[in-house]
Protein backbone atom coordinates (compact mmCIF):
# COMPACT_ATOMS: atom_id res chain seq x y z
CA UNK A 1 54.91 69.64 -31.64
CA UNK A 2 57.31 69.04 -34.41
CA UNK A 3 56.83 70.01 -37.80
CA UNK A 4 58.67 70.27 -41.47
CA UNK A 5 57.81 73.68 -43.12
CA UNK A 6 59.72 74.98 -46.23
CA UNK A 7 62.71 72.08 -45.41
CA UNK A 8 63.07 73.39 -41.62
CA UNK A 9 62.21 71.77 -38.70
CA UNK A 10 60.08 74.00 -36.41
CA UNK A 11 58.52 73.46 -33.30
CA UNK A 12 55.13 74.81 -32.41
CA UNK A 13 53.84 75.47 -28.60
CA UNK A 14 50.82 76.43 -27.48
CA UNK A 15 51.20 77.99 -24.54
CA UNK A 16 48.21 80.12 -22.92
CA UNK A 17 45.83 80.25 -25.26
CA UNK A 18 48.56 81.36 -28.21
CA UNK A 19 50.69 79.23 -30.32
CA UNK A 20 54.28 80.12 -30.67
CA UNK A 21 56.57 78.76 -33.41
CA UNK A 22 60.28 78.85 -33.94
CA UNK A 23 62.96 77.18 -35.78
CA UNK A 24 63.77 73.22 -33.93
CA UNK A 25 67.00 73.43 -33.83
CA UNK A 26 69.34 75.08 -30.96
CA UNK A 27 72.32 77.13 -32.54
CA UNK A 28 74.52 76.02 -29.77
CA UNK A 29 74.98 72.55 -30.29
CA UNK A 30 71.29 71.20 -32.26
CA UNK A 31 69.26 70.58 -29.68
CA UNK A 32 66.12 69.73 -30.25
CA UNK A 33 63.78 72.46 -28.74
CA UNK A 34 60.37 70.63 -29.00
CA UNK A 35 61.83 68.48 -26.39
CA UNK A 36 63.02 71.57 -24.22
CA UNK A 37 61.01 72.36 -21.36
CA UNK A 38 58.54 75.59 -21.42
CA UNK A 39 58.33 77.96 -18.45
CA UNK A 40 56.12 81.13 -19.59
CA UNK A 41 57.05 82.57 -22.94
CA UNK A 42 60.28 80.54 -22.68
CA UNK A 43 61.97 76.87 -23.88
CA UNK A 44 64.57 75.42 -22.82
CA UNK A 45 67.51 73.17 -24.61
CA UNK A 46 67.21 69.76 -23.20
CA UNK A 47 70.96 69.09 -24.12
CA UNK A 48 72.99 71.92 -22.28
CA UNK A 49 69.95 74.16 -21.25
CA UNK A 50 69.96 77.25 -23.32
CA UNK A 51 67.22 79.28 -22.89
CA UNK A 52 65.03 80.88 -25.61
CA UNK A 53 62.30 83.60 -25.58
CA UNK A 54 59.43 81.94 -27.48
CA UNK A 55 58.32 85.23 -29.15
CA UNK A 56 61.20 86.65 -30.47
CA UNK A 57 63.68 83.89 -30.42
CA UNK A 58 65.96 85.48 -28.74
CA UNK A 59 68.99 83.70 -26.27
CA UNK A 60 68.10 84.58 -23.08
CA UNK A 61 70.54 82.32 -21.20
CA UNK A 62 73.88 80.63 -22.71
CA UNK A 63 75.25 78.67 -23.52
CA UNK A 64 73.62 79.86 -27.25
CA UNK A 65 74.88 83.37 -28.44
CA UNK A 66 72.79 83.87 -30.77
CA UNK A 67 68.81 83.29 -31.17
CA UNK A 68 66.71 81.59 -33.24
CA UNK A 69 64.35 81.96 -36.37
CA UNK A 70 60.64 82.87 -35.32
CA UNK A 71 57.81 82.34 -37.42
CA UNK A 72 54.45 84.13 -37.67
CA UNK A 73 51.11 81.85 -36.74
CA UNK A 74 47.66 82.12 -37.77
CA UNK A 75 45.18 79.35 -36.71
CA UNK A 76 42.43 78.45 -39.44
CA UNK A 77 39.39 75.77 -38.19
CA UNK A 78 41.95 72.97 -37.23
CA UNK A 79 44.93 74.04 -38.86
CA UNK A 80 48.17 75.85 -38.07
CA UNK A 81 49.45 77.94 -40.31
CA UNK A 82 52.88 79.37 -40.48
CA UNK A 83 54.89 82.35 -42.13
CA UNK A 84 58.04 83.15 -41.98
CA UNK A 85 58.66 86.38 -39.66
């Protein structure tokens, strides 16, 4: 899912039982990473296939160098709410 928090685009997955959220947008080129494909605790960049850990944020495959921005989520009733990390 892809949502606007604080002027950012971030993308939330559930995945497992827990929701993961990090920042939409890949560093390498701006992919969109709601659209990436999740294997595990992972997304991938559906434009040159970057690879991101979904709990840190971290690159885990290039072409990206650098990571992401993660945030922290807390599910109330029906709502997700997020923090930055």
């Amino acid at each position: 899912m892809l949502v606007s928090f604080e002027g950012e685009d971030v993308a939330i997955f559930l995945v497992e039982g827990t929701y993961f959220a990090i920042c939409d947008t890949c560093p390498h080129r701006d992919g969109p990473l709601h659209e990436g494909l999740v294997e595990g605790k992972s997304v991938t960049c559906p434009w040159h296939f970057g690879k991101f850990d979904l709990e840190t944020g971290e690159a885990i495959e290039p072409p990206p160098t650098k990571g992401v921005r993660t945030y922290e989520v807390r599910v109330t009733g029906e709502d997700i709410e997020l923090r930055k990390a």
